[in-house]
N, C-alpha and C. Protein backbone atom coordinates (compact mmCIF):
# COMPACT_ATOMS: atom_id res chain seq x y z
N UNK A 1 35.30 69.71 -0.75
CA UNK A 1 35.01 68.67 0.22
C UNK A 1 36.27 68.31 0.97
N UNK A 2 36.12 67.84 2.49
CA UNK A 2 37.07 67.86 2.82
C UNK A 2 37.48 65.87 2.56
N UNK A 3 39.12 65.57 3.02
CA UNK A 3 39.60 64.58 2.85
C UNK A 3 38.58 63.18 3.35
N UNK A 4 37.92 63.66 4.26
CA UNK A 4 37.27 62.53 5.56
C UNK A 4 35.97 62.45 4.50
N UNK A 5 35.56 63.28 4.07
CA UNK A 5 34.15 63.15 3.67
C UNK A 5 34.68 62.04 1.81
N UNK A 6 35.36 62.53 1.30
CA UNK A 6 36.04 61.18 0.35
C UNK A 6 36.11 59.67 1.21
N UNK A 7 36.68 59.66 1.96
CA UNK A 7 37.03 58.57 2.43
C UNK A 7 35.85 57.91 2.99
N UNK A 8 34.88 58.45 3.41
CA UNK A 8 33.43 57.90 3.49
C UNK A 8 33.03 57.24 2.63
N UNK A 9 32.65 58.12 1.51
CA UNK A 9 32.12 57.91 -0.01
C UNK A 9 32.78 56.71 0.05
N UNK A 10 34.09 56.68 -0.32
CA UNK A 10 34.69 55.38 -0.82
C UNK A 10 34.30 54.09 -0.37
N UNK A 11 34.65 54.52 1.25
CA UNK A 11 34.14 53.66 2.28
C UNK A 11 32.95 52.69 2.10
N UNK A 12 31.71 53.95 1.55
CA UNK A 12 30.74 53.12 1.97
C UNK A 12 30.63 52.37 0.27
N UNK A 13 31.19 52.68 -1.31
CA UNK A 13 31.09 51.85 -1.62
C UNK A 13 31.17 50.80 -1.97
N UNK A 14 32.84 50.74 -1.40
CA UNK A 14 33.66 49.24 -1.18
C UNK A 14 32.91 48.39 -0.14
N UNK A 15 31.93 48.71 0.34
CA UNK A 15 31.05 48.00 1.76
C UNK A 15 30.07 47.81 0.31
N UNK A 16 29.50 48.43 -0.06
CA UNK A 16 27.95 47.97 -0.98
C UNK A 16 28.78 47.03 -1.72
N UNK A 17 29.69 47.34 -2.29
CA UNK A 17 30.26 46.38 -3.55
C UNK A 17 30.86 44.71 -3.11
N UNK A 18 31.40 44.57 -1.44
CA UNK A 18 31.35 43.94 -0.85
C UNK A 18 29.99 42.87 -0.58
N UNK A 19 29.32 43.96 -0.31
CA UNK A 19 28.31 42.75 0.12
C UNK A 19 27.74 42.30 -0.88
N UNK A 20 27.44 43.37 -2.50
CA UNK A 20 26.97 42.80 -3.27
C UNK A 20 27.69 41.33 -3.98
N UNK A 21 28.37 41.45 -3.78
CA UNK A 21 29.74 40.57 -4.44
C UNK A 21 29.62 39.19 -3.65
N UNK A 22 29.41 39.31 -2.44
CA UNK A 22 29.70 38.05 -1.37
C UNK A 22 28.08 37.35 -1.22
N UNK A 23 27.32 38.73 -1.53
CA UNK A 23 25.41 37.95 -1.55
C UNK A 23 25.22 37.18 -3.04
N UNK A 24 25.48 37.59 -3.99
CA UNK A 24 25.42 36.89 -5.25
C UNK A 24 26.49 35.76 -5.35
N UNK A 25 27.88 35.62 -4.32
CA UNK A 25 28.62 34.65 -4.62
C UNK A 25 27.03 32.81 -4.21
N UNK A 26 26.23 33.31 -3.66
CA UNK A 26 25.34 32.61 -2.81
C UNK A 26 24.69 31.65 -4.08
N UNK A 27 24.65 32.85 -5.06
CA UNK A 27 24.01 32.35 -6.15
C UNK A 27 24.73 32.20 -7.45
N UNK A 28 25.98 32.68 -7.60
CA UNK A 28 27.05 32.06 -8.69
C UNK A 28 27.94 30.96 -8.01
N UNK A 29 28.58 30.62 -6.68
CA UNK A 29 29.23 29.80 -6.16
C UNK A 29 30.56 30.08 -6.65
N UNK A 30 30.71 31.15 -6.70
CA UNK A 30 32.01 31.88 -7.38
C UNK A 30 33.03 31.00 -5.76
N UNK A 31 32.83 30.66 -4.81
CA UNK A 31 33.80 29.40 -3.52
C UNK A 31 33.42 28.51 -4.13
N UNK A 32 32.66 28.22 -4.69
CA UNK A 32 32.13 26.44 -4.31
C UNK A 32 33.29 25.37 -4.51
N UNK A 33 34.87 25.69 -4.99
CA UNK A 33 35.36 24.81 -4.57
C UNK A 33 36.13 24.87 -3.26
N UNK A 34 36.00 25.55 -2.59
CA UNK A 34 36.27 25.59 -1.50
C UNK A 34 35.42 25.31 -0.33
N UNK A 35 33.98 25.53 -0.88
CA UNK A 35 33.24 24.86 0.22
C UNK A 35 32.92 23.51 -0.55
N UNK A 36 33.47 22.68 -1.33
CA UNK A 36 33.54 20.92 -1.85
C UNK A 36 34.74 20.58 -0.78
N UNK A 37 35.79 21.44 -0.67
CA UNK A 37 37.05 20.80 -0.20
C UNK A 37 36.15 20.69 1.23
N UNK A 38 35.77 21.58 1.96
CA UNK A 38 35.21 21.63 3.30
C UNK A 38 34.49 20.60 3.78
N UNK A 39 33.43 20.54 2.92
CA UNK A 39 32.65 19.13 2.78
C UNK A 39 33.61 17.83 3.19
N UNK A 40 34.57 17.49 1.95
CA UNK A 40 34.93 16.46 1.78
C UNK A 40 35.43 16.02 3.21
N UNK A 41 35.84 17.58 3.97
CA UNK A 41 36.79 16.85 5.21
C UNK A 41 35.40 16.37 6.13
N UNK A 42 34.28 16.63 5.76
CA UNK A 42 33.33 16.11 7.30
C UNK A 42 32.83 14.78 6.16
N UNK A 43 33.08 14.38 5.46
CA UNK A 43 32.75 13.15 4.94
C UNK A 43 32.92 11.99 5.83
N UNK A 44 33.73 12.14 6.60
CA UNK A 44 34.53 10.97 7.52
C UNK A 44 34.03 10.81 8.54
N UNK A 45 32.56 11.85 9.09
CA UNK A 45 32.07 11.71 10.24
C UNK A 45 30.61 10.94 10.27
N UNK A 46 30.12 10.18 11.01
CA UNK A 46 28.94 9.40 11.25
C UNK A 46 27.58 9.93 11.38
N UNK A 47 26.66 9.58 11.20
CA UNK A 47 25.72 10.24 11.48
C UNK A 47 25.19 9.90 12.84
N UNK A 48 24.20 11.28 13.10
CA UNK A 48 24.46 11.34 14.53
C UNK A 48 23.53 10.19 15.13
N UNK A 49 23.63 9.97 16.38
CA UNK A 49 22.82 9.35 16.87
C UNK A 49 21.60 9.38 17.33
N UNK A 50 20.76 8.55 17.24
CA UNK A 50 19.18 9.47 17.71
C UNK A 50 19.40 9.30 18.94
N UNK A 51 18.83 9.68 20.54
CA UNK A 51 18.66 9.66 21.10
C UNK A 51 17.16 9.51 22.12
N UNK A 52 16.30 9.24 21.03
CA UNK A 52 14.91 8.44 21.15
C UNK A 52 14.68 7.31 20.71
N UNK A 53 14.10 6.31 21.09
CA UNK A 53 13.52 4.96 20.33
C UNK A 53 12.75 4.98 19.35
N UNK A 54 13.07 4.54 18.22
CA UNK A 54 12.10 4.40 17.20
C UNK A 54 11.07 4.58 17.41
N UNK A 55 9.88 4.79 16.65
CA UNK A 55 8.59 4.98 16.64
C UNK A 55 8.20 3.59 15.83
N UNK A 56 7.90 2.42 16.45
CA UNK A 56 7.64 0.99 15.53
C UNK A 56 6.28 0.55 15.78
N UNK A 57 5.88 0.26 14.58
CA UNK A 57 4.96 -0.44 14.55
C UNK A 57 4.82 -1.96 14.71
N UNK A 58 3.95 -3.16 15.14
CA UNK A 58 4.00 -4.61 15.04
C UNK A 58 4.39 -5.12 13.43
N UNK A 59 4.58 -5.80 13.05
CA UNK A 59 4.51 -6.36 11.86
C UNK A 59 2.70 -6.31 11.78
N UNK A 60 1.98 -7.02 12.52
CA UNK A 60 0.76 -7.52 12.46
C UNK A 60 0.09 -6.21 12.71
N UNK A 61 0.14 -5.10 12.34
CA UNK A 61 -0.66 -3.89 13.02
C UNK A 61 -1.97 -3.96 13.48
N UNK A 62 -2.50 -3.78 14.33
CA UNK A 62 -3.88 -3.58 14.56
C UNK A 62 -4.36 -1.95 14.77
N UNK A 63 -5.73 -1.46 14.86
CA UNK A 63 -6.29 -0.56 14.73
C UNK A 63 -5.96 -0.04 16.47
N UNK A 64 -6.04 -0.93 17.59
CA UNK A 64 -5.63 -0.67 18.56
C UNK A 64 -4.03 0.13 18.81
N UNK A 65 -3.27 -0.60 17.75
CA UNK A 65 -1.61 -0.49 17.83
C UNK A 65 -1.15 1.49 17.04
N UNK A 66 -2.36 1.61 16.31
CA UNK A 66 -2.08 2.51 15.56
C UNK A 66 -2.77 4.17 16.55
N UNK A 67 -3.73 3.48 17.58
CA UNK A 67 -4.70 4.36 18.69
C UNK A 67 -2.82 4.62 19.89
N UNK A 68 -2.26 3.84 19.77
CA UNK A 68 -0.77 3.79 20.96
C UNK A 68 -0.12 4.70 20.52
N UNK A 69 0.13 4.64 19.34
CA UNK A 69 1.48 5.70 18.96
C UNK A 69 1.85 6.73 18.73
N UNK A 70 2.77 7.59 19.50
CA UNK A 70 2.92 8.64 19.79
C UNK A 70 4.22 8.97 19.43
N UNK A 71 4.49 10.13 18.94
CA UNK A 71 5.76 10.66 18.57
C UNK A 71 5.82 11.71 19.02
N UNK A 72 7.55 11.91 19.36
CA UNK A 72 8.09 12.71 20.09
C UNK A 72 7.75 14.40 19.38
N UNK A 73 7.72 15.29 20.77
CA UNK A 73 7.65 16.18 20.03
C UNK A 73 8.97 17.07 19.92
N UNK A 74 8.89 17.95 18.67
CA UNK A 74 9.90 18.53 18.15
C UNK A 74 9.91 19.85 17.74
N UNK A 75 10.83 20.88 18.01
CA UNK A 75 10.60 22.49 17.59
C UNK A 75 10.74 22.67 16.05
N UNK A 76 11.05 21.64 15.24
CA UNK A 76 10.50 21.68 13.72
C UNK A 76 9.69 20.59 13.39
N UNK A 77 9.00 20.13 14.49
CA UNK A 77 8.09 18.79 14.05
C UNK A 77 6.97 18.47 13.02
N UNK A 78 6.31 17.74 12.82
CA UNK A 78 5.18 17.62 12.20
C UNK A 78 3.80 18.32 12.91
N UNK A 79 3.18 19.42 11.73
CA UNK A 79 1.84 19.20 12.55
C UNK A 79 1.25 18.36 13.38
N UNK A 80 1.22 18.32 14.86
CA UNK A 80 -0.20 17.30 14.86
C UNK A 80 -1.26 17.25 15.03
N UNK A 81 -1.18 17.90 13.92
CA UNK A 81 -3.30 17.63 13.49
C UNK A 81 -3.32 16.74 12.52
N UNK A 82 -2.12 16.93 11.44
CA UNK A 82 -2.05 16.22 10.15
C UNK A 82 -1.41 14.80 10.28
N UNK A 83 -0.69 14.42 11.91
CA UNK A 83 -0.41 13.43 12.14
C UNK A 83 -1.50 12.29 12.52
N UNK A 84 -1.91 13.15 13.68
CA UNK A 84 -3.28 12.61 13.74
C UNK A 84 -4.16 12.36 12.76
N UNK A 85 -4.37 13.08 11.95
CA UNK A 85 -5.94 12.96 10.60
C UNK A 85 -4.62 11.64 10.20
N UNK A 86 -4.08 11.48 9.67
CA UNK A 86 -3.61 10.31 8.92
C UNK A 86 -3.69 9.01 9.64
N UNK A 87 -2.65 9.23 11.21
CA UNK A 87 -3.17 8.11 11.57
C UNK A 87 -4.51 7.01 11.87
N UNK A 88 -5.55 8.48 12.07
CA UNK A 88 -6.90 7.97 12.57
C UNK A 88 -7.37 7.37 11.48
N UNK A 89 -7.20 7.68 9.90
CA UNK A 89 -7.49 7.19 9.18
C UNK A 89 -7.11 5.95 8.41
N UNK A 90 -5.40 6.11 9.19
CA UNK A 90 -4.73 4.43 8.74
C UNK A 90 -5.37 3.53 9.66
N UNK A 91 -5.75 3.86 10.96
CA UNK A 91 -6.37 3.01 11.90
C UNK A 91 -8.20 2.40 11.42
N UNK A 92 -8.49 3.48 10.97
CA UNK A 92 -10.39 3.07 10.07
C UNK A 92 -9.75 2.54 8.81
N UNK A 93 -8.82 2.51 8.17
CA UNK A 93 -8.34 1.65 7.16
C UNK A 93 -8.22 0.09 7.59
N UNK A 94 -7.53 -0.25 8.47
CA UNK A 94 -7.10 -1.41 9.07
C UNK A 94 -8.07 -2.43 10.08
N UNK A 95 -9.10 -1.25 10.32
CA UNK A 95 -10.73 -1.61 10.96
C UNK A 95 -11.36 -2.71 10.06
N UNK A 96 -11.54 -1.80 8.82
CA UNK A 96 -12.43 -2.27 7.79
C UNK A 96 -11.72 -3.09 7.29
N UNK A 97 -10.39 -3.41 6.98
CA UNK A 97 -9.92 -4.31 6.31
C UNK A 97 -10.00 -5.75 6.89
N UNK A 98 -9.43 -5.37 8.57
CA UNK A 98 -9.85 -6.69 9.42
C UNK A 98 -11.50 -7.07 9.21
N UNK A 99 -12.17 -6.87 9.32
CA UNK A 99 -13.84 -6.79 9.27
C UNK A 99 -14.10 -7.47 7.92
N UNK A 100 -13.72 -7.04 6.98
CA UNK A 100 -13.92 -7.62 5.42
C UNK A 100 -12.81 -9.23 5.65
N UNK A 101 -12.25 -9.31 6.46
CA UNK A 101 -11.04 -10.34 6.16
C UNK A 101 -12.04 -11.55 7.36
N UNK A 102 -12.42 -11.32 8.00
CA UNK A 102 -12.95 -11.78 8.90
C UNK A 102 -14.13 -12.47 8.25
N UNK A 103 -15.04 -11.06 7.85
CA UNK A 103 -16.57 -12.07 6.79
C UNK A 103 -15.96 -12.84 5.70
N UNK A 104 -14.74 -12.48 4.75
CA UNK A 104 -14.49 -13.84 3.72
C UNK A 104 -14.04 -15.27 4.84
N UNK A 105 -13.54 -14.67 5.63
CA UNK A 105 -13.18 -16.32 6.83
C UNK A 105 -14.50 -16.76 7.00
N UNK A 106 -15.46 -16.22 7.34
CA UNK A 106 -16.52 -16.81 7.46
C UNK A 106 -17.26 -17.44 6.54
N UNK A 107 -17.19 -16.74 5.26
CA UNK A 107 -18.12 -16.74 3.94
C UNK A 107 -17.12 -18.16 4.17
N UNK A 108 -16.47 -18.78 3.66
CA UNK A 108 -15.05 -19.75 3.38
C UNK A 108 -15.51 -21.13 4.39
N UNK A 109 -15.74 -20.44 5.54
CA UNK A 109 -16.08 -21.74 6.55
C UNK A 109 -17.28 -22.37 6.42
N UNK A 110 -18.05 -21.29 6.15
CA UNK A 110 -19.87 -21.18 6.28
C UNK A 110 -20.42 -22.76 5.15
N UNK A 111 -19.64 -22.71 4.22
CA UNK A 111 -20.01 -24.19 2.89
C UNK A 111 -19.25 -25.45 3.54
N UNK A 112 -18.51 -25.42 3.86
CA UNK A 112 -17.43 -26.51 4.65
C UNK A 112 -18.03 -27.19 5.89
N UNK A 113 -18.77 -26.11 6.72
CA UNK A 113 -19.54 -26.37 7.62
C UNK A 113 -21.16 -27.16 7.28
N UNK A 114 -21.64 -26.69 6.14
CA UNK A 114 -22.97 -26.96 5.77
C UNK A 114 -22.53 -28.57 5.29
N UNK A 115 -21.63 -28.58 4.53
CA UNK A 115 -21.28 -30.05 3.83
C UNK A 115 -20.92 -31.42 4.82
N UNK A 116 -20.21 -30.82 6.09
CA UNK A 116 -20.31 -31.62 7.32
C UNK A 116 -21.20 -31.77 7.83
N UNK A 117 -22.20 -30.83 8.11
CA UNK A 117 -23.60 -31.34 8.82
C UNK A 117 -24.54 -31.94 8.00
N UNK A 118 -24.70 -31.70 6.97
CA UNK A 118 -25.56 -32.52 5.53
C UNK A 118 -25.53 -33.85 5.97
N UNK A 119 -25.72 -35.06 4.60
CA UNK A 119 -26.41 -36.06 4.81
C UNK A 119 -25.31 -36.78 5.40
């Protein structure tokens, strides 16, 4: 064999042994103190700023307030189908709850009222 065709061989398995070596460092962390030191230096930086307005709700939510809200969209965002199915359903949550809160106001008034008009 000639000299060039060795030097291949070798070549290519200091390249396999390379990469094997640097793909498993991924999973022994044979750096990891060197990527802690790395870290530590971006410790000192802020987090970033959003550049959209919150997505807020009222304190007092209503079923109307929950039909408004819309979130931004995003190239790793949330489904929205699954945004939607939840909200529509926090909104029929907050339906029925007003509705039930409403008939005990009534049930509550309804004896108070009878005892004033009585004898």
């Amino acid at each position: 064999m000639e000299p060039v065709s060795f030097f291949l061989i070798f070549l290519a398995i200091a390249l396999i042994g390379a990469a094997l070596f640097f793909g498993a460092d991924s999973a022994s962390g044979v750096f990891r103190r060197r990527r802690a030191a790395e870290s530590a230096l971006l410790d000192g930086f802020d987090e970033p700023v959003a550049s959209l307005p919150p997505v807020l709700l009222p304190a007092e939510a209503s079923p109307a307030d929950i039909d408004r809200v819309r979130f931004a969209l995003g190239l790793r965002g949330y489904r929205m189908d699954q945004v939607d199915q939840v909200l529509d359903d926090l909104r029929d949550q907050l339906a029925a709850k007003d509705r039930e809160i409403e008939r005990l106001r009534m049930e509550l008034h309804a004896p108070a009222q009878r005892g004033e008009s009585g004898p």
